[in-house]
PDB file of N, CA and C in Angstrom:
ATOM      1  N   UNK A   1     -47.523  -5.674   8.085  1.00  0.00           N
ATOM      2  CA  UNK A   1     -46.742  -5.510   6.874  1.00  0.00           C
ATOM      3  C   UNK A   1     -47.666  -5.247   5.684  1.00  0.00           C
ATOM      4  N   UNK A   2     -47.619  -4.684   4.872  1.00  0.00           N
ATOM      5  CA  UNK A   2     -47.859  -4.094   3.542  1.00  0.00           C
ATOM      6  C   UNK A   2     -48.037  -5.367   2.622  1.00  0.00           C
ATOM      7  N   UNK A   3     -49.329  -5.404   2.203  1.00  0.00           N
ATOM      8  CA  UNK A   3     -48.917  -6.791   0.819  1.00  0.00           C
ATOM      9  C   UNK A   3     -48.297  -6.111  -0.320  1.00  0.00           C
ATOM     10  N   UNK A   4     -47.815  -7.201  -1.019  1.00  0.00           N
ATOM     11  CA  UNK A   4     -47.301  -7.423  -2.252  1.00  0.00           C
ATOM     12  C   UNK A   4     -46.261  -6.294  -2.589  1.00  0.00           C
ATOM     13  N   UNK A   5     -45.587  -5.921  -1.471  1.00  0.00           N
ATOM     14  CA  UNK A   5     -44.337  -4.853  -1.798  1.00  0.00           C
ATOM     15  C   UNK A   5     -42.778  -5.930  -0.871  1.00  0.00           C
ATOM     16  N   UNK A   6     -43.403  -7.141  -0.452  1.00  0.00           N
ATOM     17  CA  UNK A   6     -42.052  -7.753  -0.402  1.00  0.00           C
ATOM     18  C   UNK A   6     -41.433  -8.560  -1.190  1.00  0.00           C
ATOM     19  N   UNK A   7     -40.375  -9.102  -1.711  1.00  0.00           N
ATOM     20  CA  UNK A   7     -39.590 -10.030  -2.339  1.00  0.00           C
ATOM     21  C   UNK A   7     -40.056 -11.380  -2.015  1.00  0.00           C
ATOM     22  N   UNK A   8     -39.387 -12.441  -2.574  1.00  0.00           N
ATOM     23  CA  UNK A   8     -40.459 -13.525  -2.364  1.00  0.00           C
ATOM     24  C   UNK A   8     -39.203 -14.201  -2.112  1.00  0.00           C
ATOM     25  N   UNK A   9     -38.998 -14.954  -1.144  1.00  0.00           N
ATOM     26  CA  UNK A   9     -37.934 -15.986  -0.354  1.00  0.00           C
ATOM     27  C   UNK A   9     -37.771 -17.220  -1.094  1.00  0.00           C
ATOM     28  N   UNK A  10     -36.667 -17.330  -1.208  1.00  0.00           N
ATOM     29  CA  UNK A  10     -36.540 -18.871  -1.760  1.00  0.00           C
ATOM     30  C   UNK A  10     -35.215 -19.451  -0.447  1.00  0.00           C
ATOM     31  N   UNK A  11     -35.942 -20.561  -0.047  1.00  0.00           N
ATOM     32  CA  UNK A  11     -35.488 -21.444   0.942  1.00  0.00           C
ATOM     33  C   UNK A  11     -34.064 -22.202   0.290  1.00  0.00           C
ATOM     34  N   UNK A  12     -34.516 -22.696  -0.702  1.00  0.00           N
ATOM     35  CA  UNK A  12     -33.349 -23.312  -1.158  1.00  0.00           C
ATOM     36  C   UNK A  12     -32.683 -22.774  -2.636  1.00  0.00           C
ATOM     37  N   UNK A  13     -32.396 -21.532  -1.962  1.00  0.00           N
ATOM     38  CA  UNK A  13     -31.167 -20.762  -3.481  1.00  0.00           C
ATOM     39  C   UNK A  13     -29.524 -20.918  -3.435  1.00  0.00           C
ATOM     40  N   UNK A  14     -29.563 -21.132  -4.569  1.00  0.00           N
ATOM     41  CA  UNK A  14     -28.059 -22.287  -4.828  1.00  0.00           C
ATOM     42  C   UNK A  14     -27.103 -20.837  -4.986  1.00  0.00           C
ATOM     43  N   UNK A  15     -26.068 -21.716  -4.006  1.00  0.00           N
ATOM     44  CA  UNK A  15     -24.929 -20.540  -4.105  1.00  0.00           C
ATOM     45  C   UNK A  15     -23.626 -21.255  -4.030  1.00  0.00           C
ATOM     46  N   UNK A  16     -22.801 -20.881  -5.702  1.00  0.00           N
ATOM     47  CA  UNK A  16     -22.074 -21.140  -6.067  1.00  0.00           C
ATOM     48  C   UNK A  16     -20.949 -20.301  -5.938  1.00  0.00           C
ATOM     49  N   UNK A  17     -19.773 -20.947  -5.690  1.00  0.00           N
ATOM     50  CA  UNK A  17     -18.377 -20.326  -5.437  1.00  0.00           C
ATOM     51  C   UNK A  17     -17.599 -20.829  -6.832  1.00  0.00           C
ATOM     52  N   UNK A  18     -16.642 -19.536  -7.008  1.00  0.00           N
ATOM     53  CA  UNK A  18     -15.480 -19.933  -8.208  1.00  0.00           C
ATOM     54  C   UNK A  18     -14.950 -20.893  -8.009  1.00  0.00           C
ATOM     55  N   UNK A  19     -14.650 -21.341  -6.970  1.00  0.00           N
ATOM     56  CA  UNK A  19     -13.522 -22.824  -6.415  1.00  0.00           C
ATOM     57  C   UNK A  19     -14.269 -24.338  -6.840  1.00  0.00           C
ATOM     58  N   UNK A  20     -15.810 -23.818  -7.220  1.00  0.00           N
ATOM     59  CA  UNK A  20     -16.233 -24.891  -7.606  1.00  0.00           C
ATOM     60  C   UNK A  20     -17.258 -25.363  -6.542  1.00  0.00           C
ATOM     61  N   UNK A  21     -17.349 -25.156  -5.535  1.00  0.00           N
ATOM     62  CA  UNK A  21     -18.323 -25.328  -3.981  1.00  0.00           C
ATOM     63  C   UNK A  21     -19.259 -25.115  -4.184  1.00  0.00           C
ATOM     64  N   UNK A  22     -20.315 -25.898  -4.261  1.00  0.00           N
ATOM     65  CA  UNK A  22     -22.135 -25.190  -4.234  1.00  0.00           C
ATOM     66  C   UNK A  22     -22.832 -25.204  -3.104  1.00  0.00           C
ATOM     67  N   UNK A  23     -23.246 -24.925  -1.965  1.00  0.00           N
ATOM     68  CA  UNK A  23     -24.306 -25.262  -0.963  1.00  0.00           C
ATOM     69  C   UNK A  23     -25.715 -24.379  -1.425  1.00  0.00           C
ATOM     70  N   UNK A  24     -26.527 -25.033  -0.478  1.00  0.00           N
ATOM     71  CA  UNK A  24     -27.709 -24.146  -0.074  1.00  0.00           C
ATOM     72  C   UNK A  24     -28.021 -23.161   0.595  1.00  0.00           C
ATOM     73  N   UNK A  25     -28.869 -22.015   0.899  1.00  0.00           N
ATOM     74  CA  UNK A  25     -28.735 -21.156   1.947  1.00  0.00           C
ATOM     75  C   UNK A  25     -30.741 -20.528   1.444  1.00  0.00           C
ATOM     76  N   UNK A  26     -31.134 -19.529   2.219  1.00  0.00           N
ATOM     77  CA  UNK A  26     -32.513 -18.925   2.174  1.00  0.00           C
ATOM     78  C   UNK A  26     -31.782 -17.805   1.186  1.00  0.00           C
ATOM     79  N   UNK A  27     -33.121 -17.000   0.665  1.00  0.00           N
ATOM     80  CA  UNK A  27     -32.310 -15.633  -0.002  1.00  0.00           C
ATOM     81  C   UNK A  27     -33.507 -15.517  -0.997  1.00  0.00           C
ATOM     82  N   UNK A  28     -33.472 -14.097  -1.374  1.00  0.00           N
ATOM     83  CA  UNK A  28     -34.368 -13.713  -2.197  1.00  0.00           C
ATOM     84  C   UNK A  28     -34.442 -13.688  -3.754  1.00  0.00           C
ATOM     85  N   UNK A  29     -32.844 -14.435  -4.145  1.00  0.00           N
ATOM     86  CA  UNK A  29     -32.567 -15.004  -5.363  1.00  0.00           C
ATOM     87  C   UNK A  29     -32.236 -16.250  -5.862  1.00  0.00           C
ATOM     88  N   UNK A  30     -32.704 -16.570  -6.798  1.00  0.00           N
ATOM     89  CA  UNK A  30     -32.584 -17.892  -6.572  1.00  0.00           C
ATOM     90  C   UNK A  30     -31.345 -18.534  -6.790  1.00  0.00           C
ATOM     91  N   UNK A  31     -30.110 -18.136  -7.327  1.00  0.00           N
ATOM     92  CA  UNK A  31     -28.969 -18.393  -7.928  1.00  0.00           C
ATOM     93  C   UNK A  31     -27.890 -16.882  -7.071  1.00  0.00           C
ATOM     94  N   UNK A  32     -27.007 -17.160  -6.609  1.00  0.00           N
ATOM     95  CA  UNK A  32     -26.032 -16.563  -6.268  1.00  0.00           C
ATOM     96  C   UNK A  32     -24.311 -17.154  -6.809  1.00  0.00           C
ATOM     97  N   UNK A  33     -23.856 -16.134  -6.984  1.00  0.00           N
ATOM     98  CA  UNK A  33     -22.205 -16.526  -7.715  1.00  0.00           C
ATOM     99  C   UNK A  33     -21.128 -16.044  -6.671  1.00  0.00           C
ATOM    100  N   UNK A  34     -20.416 -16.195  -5.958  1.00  0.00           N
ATOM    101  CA  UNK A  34     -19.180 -15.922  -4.742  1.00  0.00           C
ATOM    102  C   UNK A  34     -17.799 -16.021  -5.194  1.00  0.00           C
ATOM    103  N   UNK A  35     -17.225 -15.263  -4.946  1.00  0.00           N
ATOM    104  CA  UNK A  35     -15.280 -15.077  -5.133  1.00  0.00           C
ATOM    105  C   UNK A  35     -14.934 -16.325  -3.870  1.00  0.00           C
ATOM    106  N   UNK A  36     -15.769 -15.546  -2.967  1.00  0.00           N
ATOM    107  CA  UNK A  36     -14.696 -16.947  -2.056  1.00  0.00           C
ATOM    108  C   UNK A  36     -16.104 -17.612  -1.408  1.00  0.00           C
ATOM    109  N   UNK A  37     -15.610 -19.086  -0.391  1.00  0.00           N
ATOM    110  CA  UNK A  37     -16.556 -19.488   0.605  1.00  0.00           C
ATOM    111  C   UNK A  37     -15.856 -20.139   1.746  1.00  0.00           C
ATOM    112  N   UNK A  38     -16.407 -20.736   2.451  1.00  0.00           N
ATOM    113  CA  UNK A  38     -15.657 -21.231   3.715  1.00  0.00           C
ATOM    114  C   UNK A  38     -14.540 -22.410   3.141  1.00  0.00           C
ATOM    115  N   UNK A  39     -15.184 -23.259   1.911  1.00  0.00           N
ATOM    116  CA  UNK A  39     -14.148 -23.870   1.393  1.00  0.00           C
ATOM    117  C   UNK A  39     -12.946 -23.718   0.754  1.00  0.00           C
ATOM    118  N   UNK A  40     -12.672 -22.149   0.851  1.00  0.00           N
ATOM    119  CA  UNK A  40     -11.341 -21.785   0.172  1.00  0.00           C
ATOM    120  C   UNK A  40     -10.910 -20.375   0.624  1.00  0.00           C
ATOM    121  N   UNK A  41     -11.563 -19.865   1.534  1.00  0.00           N
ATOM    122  CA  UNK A  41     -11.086 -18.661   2.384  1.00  0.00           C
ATOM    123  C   UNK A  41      -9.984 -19.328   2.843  1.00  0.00           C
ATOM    124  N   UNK A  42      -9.001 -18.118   3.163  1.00  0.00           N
ATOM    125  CA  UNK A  42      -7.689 -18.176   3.705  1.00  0.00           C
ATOM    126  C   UNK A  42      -7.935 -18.505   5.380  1.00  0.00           C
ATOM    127  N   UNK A  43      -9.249 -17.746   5.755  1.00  0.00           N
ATOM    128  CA  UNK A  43      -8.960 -18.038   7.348  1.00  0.00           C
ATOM    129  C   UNK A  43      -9.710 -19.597   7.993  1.00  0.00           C
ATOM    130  N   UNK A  44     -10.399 -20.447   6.914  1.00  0.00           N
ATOM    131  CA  UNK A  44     -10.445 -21.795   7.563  1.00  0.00           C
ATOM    132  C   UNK A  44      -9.601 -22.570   6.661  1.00  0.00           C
ATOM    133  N   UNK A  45      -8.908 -22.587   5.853  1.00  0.00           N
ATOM    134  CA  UNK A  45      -8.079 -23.216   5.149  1.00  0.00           C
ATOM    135  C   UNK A  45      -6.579 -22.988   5.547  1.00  0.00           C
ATOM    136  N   UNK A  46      -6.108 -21.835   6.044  1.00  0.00           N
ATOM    137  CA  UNK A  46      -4.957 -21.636   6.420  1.00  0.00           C
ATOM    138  C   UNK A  46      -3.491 -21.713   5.121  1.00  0.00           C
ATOM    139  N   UNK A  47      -4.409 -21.202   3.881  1.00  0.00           N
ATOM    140  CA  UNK A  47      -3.516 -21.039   2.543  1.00  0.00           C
ATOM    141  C   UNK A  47      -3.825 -19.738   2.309  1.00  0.00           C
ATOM    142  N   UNK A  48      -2.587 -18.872   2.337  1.00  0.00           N
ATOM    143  CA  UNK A  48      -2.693 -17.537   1.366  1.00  0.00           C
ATOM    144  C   UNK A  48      -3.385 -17.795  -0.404  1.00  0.00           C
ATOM    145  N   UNK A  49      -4.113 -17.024  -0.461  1.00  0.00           N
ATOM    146  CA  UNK A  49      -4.975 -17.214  -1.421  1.00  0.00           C
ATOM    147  C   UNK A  49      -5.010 -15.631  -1.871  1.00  0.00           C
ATOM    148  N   UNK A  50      -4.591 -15.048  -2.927  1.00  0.00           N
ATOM    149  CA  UNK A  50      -5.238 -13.393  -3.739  1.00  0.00           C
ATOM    150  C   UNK A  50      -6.232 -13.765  -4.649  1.00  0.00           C
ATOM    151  N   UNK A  51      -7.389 -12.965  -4.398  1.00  0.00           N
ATOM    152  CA  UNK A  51      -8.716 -12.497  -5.117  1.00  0.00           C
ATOM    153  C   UNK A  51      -8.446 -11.508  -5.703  1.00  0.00           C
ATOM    154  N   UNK A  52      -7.999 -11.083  -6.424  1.00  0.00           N
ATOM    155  CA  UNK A  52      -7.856 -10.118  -7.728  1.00  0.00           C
ATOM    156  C   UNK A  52      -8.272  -9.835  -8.992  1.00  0.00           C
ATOM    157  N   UNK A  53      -9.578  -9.014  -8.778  1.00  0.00           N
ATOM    158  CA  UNK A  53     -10.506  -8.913  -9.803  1.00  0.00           C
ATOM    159  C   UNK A  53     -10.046  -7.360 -10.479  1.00  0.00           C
ATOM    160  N   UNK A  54     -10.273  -6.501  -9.754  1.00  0.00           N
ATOM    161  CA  UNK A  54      -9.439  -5.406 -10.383  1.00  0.00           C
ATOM    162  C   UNK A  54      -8.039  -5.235 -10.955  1.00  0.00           C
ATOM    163  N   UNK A  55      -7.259  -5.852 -10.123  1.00  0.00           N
ATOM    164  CA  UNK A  55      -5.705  -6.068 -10.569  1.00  0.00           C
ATOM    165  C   UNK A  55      -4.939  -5.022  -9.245  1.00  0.00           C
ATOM    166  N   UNK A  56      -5.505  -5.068  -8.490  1.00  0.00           N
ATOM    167  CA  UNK A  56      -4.989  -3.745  -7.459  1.00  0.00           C
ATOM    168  C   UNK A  56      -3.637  -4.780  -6.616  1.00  0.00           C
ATOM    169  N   UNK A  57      -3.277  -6.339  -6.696  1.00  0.00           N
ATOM    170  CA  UNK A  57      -1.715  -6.308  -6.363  1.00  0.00           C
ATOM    171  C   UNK A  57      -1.358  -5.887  -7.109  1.00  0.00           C
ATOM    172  N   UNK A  58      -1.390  -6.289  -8.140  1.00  0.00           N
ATOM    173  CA  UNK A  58      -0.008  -5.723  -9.293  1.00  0.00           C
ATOM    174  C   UNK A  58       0.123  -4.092  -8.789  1.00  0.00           C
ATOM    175  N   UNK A  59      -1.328  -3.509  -9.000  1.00  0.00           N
ATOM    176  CA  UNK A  59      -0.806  -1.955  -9.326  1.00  0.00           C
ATOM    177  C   UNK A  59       0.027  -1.535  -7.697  1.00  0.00           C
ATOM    178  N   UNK A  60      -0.392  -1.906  -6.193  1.00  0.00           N
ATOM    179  CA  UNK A  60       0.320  -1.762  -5.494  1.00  0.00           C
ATOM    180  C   UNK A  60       1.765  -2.226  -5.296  1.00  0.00           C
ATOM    181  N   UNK A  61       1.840  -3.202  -5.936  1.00  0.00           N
ATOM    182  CA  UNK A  61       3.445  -3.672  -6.352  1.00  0.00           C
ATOM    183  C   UNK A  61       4.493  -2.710  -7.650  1.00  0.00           C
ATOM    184  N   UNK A  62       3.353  -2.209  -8.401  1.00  0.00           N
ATOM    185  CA  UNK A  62       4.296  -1.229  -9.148  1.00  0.00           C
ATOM    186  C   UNK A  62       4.580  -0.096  -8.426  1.00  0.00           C
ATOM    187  N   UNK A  63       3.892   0.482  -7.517  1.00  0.00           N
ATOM    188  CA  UNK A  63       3.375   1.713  -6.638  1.00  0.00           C
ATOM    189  C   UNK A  63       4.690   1.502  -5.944  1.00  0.00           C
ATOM    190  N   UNK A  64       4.597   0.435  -5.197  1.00  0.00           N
ATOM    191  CA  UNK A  64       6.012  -0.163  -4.310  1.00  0.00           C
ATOM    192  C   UNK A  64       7.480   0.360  -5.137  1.00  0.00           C
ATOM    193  N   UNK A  65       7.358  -0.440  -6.159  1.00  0.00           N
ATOM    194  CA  UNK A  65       9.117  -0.101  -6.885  1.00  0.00           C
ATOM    195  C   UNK A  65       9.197   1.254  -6.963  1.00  0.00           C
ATOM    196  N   UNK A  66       8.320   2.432  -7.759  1.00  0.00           N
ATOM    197  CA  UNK A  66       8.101   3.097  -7.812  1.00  0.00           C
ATOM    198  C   UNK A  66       8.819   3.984  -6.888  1.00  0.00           C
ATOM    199  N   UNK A  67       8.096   3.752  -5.509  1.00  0.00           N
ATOM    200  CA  UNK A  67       8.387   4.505  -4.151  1.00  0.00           C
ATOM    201  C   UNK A  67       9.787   4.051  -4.100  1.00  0.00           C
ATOM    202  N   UNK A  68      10.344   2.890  -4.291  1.00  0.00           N
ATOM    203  CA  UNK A  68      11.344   2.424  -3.579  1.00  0.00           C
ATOM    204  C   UNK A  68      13.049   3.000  -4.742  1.00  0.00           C
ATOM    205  N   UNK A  69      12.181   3.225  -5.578  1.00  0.00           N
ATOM    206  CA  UNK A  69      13.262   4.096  -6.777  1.00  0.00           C
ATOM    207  C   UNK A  69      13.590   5.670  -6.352  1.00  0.00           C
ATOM    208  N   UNK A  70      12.086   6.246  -6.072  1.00  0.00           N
ATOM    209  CA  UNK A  70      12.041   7.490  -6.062  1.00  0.00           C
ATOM    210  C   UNK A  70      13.196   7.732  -4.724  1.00  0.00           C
ATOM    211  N   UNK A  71      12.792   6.801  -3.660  1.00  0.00           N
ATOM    212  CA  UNK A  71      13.369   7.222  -2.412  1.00  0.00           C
ATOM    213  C   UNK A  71      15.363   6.643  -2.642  1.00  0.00           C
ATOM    214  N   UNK A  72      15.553   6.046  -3.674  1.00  0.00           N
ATOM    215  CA  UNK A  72      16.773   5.874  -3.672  1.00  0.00           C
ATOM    216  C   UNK A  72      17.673   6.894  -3.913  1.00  0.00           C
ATOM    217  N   UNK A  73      16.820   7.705  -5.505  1.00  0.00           N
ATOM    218  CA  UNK A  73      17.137   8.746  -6.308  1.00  0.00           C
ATOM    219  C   UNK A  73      17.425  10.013  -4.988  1.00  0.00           C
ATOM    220  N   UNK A  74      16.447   9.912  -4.341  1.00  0.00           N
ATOM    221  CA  UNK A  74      16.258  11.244  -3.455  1.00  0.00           C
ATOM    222  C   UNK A  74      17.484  11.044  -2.312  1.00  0.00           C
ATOM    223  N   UNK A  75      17.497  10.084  -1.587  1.00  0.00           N
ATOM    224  CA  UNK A  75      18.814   9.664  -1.241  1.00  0.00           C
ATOM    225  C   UNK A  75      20.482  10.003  -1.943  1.00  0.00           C
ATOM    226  N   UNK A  76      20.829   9.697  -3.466  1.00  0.00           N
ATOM    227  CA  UNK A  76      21.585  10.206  -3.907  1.00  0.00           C
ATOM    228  C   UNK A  76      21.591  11.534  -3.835  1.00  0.00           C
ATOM    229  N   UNK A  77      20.348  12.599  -4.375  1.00  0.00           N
ATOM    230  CA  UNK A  77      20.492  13.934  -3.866  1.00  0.00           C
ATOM    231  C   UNK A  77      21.102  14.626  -2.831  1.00  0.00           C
ATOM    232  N   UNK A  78      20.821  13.961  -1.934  1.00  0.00           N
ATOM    233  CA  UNK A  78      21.160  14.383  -0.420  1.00  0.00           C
ATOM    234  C   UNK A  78      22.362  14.300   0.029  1.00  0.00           C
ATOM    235  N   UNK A  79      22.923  12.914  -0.435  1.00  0.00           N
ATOM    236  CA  UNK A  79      24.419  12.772  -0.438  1.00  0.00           C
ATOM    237  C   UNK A  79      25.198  13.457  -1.100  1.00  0.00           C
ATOM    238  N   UNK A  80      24.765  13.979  -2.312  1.00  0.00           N
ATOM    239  CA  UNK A  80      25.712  14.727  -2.892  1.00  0.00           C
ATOM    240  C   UNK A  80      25.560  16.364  -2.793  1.00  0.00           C
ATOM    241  N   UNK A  81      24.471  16.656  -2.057  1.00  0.00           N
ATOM    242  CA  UNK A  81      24.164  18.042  -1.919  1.00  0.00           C
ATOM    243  C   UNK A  81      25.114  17.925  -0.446  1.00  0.00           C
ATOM    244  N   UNK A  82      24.836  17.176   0.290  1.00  0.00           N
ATOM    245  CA  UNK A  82      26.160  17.015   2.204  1.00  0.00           C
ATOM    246  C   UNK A  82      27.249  17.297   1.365  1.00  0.00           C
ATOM    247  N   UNK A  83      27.947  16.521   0.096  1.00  0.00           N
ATOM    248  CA  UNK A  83      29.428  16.566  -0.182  1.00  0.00           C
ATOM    249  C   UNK A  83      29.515  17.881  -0.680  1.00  0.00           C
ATOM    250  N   UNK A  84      28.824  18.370  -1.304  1.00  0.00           N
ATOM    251  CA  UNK A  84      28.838  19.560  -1.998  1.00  0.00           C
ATOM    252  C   UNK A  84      29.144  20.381  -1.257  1.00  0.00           C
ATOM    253  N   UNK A  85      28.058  20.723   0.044  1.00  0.00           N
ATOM    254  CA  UNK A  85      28.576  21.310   1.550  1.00  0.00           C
ATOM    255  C   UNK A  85      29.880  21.167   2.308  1.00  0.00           C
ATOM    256  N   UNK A  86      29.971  20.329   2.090  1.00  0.00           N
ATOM    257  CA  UNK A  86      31.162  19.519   2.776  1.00  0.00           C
ATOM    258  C   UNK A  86      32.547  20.297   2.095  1.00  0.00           C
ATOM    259  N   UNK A  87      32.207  20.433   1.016  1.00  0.00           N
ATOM    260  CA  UNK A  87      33.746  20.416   0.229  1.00  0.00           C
ATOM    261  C   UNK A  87      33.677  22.302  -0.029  1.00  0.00           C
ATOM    262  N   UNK A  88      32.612  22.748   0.162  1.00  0.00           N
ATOM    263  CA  UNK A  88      32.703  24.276   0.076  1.00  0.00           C
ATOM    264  C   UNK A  88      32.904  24.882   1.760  1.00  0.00           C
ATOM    265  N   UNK A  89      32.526  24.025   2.359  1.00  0.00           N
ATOM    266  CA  UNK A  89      33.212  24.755   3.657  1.00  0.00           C
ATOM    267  C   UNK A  89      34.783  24.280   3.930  1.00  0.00           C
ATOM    268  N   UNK A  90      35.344  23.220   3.264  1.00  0.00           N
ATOM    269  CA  UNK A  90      36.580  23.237   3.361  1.00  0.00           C
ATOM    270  C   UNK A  90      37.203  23.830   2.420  1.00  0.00           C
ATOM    271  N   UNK A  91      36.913  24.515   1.406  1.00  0.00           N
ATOM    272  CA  UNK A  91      37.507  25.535   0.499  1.00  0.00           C
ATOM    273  C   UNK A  91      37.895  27.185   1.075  1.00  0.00           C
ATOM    274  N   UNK A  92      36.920  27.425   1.371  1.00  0.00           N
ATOM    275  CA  UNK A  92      37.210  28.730   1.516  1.00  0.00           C
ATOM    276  C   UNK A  92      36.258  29.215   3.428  1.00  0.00           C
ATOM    277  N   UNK A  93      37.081  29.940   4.124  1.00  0.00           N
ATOM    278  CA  UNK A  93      36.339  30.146   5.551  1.00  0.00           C
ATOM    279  C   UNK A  93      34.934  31.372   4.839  1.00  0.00           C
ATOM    280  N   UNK A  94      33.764  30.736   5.480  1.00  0.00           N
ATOM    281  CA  UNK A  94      32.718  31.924   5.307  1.00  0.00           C
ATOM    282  C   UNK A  94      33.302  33.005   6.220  1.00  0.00           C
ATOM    283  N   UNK A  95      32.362  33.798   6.157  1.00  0.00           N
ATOM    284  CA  UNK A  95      32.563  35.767   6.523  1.00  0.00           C
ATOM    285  C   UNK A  95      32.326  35.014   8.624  1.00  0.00           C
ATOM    286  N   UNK A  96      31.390  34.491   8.391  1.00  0.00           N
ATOM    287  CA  UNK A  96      31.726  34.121  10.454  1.00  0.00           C
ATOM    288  C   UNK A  96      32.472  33.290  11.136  1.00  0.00           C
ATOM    289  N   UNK A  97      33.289  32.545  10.233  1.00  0.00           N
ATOM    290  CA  UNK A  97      34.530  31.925  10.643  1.00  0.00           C
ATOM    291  C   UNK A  97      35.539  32.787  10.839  1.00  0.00           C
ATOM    292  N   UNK A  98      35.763  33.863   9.694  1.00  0.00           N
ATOM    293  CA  UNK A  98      36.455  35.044   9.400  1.00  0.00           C
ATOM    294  C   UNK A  98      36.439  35.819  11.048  1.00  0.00           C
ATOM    295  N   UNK A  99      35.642  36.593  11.206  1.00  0.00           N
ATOM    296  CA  UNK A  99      35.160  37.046  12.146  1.00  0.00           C
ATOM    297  C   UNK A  99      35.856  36.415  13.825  1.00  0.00           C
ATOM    298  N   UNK A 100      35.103  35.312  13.690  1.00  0.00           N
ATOM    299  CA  UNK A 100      35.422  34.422  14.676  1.00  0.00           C
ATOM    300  C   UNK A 100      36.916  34.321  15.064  1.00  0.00           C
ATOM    301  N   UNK A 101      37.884  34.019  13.930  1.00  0.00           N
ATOM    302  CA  UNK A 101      39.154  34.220  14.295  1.00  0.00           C
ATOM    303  C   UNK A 101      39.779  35.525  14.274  1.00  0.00           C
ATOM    304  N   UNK A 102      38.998  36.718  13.915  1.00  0.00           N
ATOM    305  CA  UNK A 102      39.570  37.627  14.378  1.00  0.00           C
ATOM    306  C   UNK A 102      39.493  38.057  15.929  1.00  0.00           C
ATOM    307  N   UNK A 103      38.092  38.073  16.617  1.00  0.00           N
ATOM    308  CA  UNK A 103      37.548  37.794  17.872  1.00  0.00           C
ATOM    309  C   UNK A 103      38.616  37.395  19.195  1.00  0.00           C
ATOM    310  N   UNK A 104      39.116  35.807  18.357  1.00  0.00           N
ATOM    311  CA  UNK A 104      40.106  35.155  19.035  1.00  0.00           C
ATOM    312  C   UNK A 104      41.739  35.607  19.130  1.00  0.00           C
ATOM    313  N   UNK A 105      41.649  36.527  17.909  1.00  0.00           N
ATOM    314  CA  UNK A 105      43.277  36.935  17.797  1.00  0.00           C
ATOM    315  C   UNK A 105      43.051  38.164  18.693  1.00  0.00           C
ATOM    316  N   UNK A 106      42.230  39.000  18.259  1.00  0.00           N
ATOM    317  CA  UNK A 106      41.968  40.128  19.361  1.00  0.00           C
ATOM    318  C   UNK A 106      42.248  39.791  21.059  1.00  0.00           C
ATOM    319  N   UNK A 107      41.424  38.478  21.550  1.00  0.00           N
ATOM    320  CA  UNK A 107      41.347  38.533  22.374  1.00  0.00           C
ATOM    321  C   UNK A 107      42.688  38.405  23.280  1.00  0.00           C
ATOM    322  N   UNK A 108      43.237  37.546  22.250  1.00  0.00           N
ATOM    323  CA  UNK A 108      44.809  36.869  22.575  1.00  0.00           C
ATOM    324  C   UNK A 108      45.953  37.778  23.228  1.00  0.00           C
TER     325      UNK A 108
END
């Protein structure tokens, strides 16, 4: 190995969690800061817990209504574009319905 181009180890660098938890661990700094640790992770504690530093539930929860509006709106479209269909083929026979029953009277 190369001298004096490595970092210098500290055996006992304190690493602190938001929840308040401090242990020890090796590391090349002497002070470390953590969102979570084994004392308040969801998977040895067995409590849903959100870490939300950016804010990305909220914005996926607005994203959600959002979608869930758009797809309602688009839904009404559809229904009323079927009735719309609906009510112009019972108005008047198109030109191949036309046809069609002439076909049948002919054939008769």
């Amino acid at each position: 190995m190369k001298a004096n181009i490595h970092p210098t180890w500290n055996t006992d660098a304190k690493i602190t969690c938001v929840c308040g938890n401090t242990f020890t661990a090796g590391s090349t700094q002497e002070q470390i800061r953590v969102e979570i640790c084994s004392a308040c992770h969801p998977f040895f504690t067995g409590q849903q817990k959100f870490v939300d530093t950016q804010g990305q539930v909220e914005k996926f929860s607005k994203a959600l209504e959002v979608s869930k509006a758009k797809k309602e709106s688009r839904e009404k479209i559809l229904e009323n574009r079927a009735m719309k269909v609906a009510v112009e083929k019972t108005e008047k026979p198109s030109l191949r319905d036309l046809l069609m029953q002439a076909r049948k009277k002919s054939a008769s």
